[in-house]
C-alpha atoms as a PDB file:
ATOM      1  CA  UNK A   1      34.790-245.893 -16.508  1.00  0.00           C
ATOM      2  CA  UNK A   2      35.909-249.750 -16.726  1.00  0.00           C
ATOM      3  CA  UNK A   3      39.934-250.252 -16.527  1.00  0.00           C
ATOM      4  CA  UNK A   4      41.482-253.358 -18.011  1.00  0.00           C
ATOM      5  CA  UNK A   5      42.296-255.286 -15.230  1.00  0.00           C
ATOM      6  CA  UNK A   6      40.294-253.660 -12.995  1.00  0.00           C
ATOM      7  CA  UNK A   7      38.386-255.777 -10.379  1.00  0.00           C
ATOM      8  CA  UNK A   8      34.312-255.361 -10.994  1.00  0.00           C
ATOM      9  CA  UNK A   9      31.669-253.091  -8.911  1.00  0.00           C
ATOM     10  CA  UNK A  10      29.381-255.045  -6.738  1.00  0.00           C
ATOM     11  CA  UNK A  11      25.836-255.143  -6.815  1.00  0.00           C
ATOM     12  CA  UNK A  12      23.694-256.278  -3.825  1.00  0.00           C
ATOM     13  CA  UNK A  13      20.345-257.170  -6.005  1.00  0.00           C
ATOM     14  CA  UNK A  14      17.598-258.629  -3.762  1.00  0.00           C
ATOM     15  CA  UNK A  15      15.197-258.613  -7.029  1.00  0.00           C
ATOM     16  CA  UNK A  16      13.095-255.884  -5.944  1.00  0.00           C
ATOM     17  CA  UNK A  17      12.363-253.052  -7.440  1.00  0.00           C
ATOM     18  CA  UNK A  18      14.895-250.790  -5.902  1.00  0.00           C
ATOM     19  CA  UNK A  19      17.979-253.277  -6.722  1.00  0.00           C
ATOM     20  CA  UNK A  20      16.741-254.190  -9.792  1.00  0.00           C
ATOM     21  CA  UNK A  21      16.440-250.826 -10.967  1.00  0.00           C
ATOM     22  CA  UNK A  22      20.253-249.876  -9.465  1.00  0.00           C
ATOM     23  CA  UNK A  23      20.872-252.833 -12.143  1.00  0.00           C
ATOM     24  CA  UNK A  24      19.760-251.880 -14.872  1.00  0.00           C
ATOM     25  CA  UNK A  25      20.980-248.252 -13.988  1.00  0.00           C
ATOM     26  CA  UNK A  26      24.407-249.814 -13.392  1.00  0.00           C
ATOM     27  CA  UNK A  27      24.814-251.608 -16.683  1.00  0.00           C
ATOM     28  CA  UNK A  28      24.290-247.983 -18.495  1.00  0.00           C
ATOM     29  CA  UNK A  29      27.017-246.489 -16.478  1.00  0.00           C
ATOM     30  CA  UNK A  30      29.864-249.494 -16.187  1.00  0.00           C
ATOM     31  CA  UNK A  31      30.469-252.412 -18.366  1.00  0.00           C
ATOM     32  CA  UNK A  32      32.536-254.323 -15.632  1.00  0.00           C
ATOM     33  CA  UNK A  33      29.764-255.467 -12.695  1.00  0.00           C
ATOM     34  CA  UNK A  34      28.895-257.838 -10.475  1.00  0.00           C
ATOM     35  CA  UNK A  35      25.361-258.495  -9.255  1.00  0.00           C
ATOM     36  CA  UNK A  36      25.276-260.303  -5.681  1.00  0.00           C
ATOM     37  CA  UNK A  37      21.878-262.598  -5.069  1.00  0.00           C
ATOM     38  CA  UNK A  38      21.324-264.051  -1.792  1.00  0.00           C
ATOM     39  CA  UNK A  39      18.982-266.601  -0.947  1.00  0.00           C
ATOM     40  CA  UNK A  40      18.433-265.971   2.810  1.00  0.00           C
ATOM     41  CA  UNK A  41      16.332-269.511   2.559  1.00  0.00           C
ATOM     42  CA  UNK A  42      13.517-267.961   5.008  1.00  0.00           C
ATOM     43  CA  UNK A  43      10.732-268.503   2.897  1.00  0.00           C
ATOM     44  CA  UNK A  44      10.053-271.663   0.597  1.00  0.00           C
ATOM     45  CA  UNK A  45       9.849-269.482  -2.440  1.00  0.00           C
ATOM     46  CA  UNK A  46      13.315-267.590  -2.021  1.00  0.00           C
ATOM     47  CA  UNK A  47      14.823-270.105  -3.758  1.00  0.00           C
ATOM     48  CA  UNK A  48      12.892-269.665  -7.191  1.00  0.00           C
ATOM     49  CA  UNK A  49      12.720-266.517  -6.759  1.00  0.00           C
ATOM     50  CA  UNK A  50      16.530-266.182  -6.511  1.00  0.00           C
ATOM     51  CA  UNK A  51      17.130-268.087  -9.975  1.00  0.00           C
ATOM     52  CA  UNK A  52      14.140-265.529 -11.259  1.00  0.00           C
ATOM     53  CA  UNK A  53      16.231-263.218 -10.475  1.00  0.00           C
ATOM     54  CA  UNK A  54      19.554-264.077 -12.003  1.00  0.00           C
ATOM     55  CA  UNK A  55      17.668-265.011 -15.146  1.00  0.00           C
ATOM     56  CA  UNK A  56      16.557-261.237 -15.289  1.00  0.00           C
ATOM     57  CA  UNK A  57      20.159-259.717 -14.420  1.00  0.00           C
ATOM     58  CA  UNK A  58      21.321-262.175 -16.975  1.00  0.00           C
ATOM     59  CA  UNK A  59      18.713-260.707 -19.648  1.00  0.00           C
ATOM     60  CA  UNK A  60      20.342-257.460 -18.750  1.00  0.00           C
ATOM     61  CA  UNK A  61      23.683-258.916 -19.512  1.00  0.00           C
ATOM     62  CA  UNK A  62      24.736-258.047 -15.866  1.00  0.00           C
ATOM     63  CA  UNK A  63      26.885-260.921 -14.489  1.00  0.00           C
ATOM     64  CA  UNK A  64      25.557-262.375 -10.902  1.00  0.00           C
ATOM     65  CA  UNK A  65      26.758-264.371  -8.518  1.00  0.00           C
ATOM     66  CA  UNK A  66      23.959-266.584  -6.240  1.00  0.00           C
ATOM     67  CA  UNK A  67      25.223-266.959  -2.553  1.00  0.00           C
ATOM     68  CA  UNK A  68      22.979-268.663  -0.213  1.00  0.00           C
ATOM     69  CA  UNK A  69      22.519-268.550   3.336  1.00  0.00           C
ATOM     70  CA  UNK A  70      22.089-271.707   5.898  1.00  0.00           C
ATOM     71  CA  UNK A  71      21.455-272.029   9.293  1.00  0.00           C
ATOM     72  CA  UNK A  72      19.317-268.728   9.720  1.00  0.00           C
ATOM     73  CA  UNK A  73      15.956-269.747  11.423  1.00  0.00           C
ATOM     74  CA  UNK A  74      12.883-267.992  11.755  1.00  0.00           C
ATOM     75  CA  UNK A  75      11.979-266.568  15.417  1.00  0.00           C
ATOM     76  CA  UNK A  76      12.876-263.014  17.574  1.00  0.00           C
ATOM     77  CA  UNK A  77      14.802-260.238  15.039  1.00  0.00           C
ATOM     78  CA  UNK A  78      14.988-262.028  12.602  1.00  0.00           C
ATOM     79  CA  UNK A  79      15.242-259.343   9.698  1.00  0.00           C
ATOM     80  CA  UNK A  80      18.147-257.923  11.583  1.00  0.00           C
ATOM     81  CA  UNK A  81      20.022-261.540  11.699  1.00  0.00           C
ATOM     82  CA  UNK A  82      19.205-262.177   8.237  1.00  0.00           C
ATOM     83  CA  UNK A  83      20.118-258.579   7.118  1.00  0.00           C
ATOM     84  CA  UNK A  84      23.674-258.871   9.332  1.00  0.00           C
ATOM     85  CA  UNK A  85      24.075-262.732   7.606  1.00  0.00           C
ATOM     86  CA  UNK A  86      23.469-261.228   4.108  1.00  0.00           C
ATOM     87  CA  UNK A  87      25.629-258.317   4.414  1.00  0.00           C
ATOM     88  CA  UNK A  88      28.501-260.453   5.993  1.00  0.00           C
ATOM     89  CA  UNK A  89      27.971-262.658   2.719  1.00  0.00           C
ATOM     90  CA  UNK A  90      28.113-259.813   0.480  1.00  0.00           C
ATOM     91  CA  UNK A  91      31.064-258.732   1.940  1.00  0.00           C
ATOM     92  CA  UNK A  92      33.045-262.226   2.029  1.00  0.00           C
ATOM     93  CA  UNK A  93      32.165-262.118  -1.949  1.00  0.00           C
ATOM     94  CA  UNK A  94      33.348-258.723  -2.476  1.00  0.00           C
ATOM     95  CA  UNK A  95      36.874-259.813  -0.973  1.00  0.00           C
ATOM     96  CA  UNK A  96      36.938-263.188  -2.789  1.00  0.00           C
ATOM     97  CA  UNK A  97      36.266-261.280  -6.117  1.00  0.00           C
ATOM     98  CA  UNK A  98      38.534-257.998  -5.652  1.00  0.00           C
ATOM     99  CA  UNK A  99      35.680-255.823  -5.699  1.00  0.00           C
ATOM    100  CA  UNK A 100      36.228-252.476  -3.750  1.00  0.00           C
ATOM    101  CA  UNK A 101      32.795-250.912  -3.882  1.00  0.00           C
ATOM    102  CA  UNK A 102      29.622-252.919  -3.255  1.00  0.00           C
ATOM    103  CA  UNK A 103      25.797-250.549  -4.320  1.00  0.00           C
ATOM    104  CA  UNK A 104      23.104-250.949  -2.299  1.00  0.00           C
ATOM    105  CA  UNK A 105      19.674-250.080  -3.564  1.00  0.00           C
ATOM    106  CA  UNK A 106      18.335-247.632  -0.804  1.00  0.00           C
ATOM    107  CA  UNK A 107      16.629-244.705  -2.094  1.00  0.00           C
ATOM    108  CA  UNK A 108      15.130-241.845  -0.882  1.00  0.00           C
ATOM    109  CA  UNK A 109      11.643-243.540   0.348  1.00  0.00           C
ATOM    110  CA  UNK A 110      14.233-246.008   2.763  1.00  0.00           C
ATOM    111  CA  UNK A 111      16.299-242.700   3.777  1.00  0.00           C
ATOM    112  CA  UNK A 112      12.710-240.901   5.010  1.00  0.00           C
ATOM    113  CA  UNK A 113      11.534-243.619   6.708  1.00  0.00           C
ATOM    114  CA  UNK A 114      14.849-244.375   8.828  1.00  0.00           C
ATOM    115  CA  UNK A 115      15.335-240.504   9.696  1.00  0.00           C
ATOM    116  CA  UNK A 116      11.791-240.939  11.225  1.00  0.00           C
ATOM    117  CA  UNK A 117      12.146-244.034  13.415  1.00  0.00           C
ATOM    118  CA  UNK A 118      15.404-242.734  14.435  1.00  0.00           C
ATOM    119  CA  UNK A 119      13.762-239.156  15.681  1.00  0.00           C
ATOM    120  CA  UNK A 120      11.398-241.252  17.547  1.00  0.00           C
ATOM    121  CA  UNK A 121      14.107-243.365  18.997  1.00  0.00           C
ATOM    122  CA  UNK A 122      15.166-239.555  20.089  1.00  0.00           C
ATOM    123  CA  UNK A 123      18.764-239.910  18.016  1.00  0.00           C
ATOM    124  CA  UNK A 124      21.047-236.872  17.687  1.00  0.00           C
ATOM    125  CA  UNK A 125      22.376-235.022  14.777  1.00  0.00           C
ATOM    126  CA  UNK A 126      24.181-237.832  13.414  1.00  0.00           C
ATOM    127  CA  UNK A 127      21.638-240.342  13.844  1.00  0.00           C
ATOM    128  CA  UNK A 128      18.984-238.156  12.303  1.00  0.00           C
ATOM    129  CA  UNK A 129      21.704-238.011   9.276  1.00  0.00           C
ATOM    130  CA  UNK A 130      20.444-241.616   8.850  1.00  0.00           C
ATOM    131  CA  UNK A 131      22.362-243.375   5.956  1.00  0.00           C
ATOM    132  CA  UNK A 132      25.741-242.297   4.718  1.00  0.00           C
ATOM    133  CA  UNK A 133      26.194-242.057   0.589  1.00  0.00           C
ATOM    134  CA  UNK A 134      29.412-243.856   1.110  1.00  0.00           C
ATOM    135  CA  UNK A 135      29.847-246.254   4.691  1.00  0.00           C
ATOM    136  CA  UNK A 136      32.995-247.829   4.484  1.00  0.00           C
ATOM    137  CA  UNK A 137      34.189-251.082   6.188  1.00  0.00           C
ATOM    138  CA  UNK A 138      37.893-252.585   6.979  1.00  0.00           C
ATOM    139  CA  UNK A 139      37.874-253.666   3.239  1.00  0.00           C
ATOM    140  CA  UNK A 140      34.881-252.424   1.006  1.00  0.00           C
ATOM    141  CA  UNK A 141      32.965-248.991   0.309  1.00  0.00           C
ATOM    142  CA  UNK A 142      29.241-249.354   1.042  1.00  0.00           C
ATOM    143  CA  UNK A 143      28.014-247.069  -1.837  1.00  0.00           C
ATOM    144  CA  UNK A 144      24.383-245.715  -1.837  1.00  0.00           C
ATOM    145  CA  UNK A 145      24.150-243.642  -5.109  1.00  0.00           C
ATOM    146  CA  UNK A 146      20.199-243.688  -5.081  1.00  0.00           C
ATOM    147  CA  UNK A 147      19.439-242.089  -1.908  1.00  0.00           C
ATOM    148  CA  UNK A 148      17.804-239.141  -3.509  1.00  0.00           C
ATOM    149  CA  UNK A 149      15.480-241.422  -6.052  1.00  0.00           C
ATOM    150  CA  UNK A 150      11.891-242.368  -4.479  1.00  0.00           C
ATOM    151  CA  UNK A 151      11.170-245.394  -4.814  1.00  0.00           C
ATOM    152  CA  UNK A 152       8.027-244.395  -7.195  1.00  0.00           C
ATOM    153  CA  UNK A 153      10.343-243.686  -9.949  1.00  0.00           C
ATOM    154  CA  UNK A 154      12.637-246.587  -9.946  1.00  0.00           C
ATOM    155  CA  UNK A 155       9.690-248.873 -10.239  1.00  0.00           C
ATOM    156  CA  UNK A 156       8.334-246.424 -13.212  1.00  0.00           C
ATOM    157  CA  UNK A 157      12.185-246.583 -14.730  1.00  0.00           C
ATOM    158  CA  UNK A 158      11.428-250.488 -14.688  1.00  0.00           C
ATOM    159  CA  UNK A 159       8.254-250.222 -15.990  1.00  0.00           C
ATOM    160  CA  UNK A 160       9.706-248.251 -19.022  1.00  0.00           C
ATOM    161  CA  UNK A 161      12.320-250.774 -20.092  1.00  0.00           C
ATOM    162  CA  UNK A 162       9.502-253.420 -19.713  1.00  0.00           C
ATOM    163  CA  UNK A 163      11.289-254.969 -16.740  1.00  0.00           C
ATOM    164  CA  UNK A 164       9.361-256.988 -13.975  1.00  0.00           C
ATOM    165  CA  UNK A 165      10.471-257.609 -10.242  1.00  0.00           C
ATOM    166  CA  UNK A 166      10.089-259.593  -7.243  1.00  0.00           C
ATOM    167  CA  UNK A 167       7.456-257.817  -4.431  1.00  0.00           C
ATOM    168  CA  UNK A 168       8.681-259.742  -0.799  1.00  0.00           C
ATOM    169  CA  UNK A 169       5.683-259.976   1.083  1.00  0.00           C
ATOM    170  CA  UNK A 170       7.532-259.596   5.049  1.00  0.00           C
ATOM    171  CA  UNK A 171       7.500-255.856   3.398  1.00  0.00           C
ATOM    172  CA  UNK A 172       3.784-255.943   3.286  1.00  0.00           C
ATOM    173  CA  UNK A 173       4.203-257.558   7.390  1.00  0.00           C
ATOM    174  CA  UNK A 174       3.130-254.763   9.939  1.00  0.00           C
ATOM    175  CA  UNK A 175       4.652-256.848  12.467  1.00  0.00           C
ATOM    176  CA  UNK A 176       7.586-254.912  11.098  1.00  0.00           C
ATOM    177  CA  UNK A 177       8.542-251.417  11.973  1.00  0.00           C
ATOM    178  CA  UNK A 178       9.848-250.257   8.690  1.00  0.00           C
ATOM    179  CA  UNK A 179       6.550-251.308   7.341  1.00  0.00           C
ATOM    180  CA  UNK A 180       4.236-249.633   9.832  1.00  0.00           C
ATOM    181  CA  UNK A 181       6.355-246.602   9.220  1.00  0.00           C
ATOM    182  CA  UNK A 182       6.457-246.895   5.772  1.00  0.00           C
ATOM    183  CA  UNK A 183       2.873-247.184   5.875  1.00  0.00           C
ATOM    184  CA  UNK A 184       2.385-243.923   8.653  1.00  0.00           C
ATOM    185  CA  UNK A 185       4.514-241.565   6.011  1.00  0.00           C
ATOM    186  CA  UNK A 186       2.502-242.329   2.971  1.00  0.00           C
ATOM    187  CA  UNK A 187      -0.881-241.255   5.070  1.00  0.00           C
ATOM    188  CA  UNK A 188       0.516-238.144   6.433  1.00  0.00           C
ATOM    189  CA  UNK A 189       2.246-237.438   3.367  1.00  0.00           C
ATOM    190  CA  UNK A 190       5.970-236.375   5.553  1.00  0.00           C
ATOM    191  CA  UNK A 191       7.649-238.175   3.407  1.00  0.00           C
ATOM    192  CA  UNK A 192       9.754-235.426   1.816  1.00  0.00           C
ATOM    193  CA  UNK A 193      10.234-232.971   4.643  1.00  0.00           C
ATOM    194  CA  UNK A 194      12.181-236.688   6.428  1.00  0.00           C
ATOM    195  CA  UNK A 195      13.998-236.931   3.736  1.00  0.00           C
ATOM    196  CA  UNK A 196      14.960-233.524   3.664  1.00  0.00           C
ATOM    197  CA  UNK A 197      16.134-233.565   7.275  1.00  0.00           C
ATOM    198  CA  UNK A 198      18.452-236.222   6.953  1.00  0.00           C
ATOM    199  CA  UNK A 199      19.959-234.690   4.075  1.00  0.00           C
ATOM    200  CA  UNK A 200      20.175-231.416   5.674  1.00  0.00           C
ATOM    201  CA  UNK A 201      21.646-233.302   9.069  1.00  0.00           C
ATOM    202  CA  UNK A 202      23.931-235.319   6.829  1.00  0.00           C
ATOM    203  CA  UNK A 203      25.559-232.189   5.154  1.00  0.00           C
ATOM    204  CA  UNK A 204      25.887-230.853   8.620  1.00  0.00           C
ATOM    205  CA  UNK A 205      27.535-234.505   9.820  1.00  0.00           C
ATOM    206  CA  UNK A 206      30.044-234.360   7.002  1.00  0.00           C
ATOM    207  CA  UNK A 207      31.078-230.946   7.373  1.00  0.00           C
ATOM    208  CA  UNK A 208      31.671-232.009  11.126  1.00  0.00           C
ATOM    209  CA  UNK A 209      33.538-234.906   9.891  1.00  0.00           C
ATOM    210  CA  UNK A 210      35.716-232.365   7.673  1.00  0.00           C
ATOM    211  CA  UNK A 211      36.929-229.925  10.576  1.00  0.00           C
ATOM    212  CA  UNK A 212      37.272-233.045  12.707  1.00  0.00           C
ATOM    213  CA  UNK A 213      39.683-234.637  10.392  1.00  0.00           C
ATOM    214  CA  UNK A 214      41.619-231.148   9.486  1.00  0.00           C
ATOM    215  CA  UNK A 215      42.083-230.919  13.102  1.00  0.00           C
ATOM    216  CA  UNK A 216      43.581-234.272  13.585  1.00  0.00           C
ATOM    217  CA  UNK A 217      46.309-233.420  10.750  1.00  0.00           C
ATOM    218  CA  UNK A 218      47.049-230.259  12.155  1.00  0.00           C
ATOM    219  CA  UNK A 219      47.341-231.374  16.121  1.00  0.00           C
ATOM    220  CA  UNK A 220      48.222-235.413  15.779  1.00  0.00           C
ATOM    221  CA  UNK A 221      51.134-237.545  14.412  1.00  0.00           C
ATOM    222  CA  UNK A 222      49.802-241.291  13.723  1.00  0.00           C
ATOM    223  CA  UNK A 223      53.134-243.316  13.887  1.00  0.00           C
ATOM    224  CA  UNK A 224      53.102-246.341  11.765  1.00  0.00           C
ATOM    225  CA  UNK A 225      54.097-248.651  14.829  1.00  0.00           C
ATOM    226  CA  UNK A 226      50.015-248.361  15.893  1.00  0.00           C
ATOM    227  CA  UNK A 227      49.727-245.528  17.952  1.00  0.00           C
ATOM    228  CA  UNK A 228      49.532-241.031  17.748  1.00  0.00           C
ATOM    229  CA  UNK A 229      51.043-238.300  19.441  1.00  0.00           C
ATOM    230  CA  UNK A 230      48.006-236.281  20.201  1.00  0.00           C
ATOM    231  CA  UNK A 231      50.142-232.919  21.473  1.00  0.00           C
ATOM    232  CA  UNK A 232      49.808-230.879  24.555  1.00  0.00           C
ATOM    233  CA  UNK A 233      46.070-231.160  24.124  1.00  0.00           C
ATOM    234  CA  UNK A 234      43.354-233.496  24.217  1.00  0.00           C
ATOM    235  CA  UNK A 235      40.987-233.568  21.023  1.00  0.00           C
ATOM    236  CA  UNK A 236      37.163-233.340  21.615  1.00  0.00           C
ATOM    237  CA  UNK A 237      35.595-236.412  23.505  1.00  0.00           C
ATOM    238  CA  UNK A 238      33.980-237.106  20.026  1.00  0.00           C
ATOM    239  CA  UNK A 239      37.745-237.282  18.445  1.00  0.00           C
ATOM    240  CA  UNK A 240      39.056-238.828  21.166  1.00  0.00           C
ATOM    241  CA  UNK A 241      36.677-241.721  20.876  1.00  0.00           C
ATOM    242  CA  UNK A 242      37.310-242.074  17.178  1.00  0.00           C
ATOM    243  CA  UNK A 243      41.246-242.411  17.374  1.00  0.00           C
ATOM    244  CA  UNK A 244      40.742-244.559  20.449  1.00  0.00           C
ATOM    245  CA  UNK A 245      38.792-247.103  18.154  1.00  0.00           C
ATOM    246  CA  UNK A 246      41.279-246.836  15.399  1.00  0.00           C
ATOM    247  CA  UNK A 247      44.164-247.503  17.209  1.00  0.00           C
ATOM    248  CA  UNK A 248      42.244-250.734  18.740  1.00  0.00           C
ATOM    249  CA  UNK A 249      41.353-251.823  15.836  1.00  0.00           C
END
């Protein structure tokens, strides 16, 4: 519900179908939003297809901001510099504008195919988790509220409302690994029982996280000068490590 005053919820909205559709989801839940559109500048045709886009959030009467990226260059991992330069964009915006929470449009199709390349990367229980509904940072909430929507039904939810979308080829590039697994789960039809697992290994990671953090205000006294009293006995390595990278922070 929108509070007077209130600073607006954040949008990451590539154009595709997935962020599109969180849009136009979005707008039926809160009045007060914020639609962020970066032009990562990589292709010739981001540009245009950047204004496309704010033309069609704007037809939705969802407010957008255009932020665009320099200096990124094409060449070795590039999707992961362009993905860390866009979400360090994103996330300067969010603090210029107030905003606390920032959606991203990953759904369920995005959660399957990451619990898969991490169990062949041979990731543990928390890594086979794979993304987080909320992932927080030192000043915004990551917040993925379509993580258990495939990505067949967003694109028929756009389809509905008559609404049209931007298809980026590098995700038809099987140079990429996302793509060639993307393309692997759709033939052997595993797509569900991934996605299943990492919901089934994310329950299991937060109730972790819940004993974890009962035991910490049970055992530990976190002093406002910067540092805890951790009692006659060590917490868990696991614990341990997590304080240790609080306090450093």
């Amino acid at each position: 519900m929108d509070v007077a005053g209130q600073a607006p919820v954040a949008l990451a909205v590539s154009g595709g179908g997935d962020s599109l559709a969180l849009a136009w989801l979005a707008r039926h839940w809160r009045r007060n939003l914020l639609a962020l559109v970066v032009d990562h500048g990589l292709r010739p045709e981001s540009g245009a297809e950047a204004q496309l886009t704010l033309e069609r959030l704007h037809a939705m009467d969802v407010p957008a901001r255009l932020l665009t990226l320099t200096g990124l260059t094409k060449g070795p991992a590039m999707a992961a510099r362009a993905r860390t330069a866009r979400y360090a964009r994103m996330l300067q915006a969010c603090q210029q504008e107030g905003c606390v929470d920032l959606l991203l449009g990953h759904q369920a199709d995005d959660q399957a195919e990451t619990a898969w390349m991490r169990a062949n990367a041979g990731s543990g229980p928390d890594g086979l988790a794979g993304m987080g509904w909320i992932s927080h940072t030192p000043d915004v909430r990551l917040v993925r509220p379509l993580l258990a929507v495939s990505r067949t039904a967003l694109r028929n939810t756009l389809r509905q409302a008559g609404l049209a979308w931007v298809d980026d080829p590098s995700n038809q590039d099987m140079r990429a690994e996302r793509v060639r697994v993307r393309a692997a789960l759709q033939q052997s039809h595993l797509s569900e029982q991934f996605w299943c697992m990492a919901m089934d290994a994310g329950c299991a990671r937060m109730a972790r996280d819940r004993a974890q953090a009962a035991s910490l205000a049970r055992r530990c006294v976190f002093f406002p000068q910067g540092w805890v009293g951790l009692g006659a006995t060590l917490p868990e390595p696991a614990v341990l490590s997590g304080l240790i990278r609080s306090v450093g922070a």
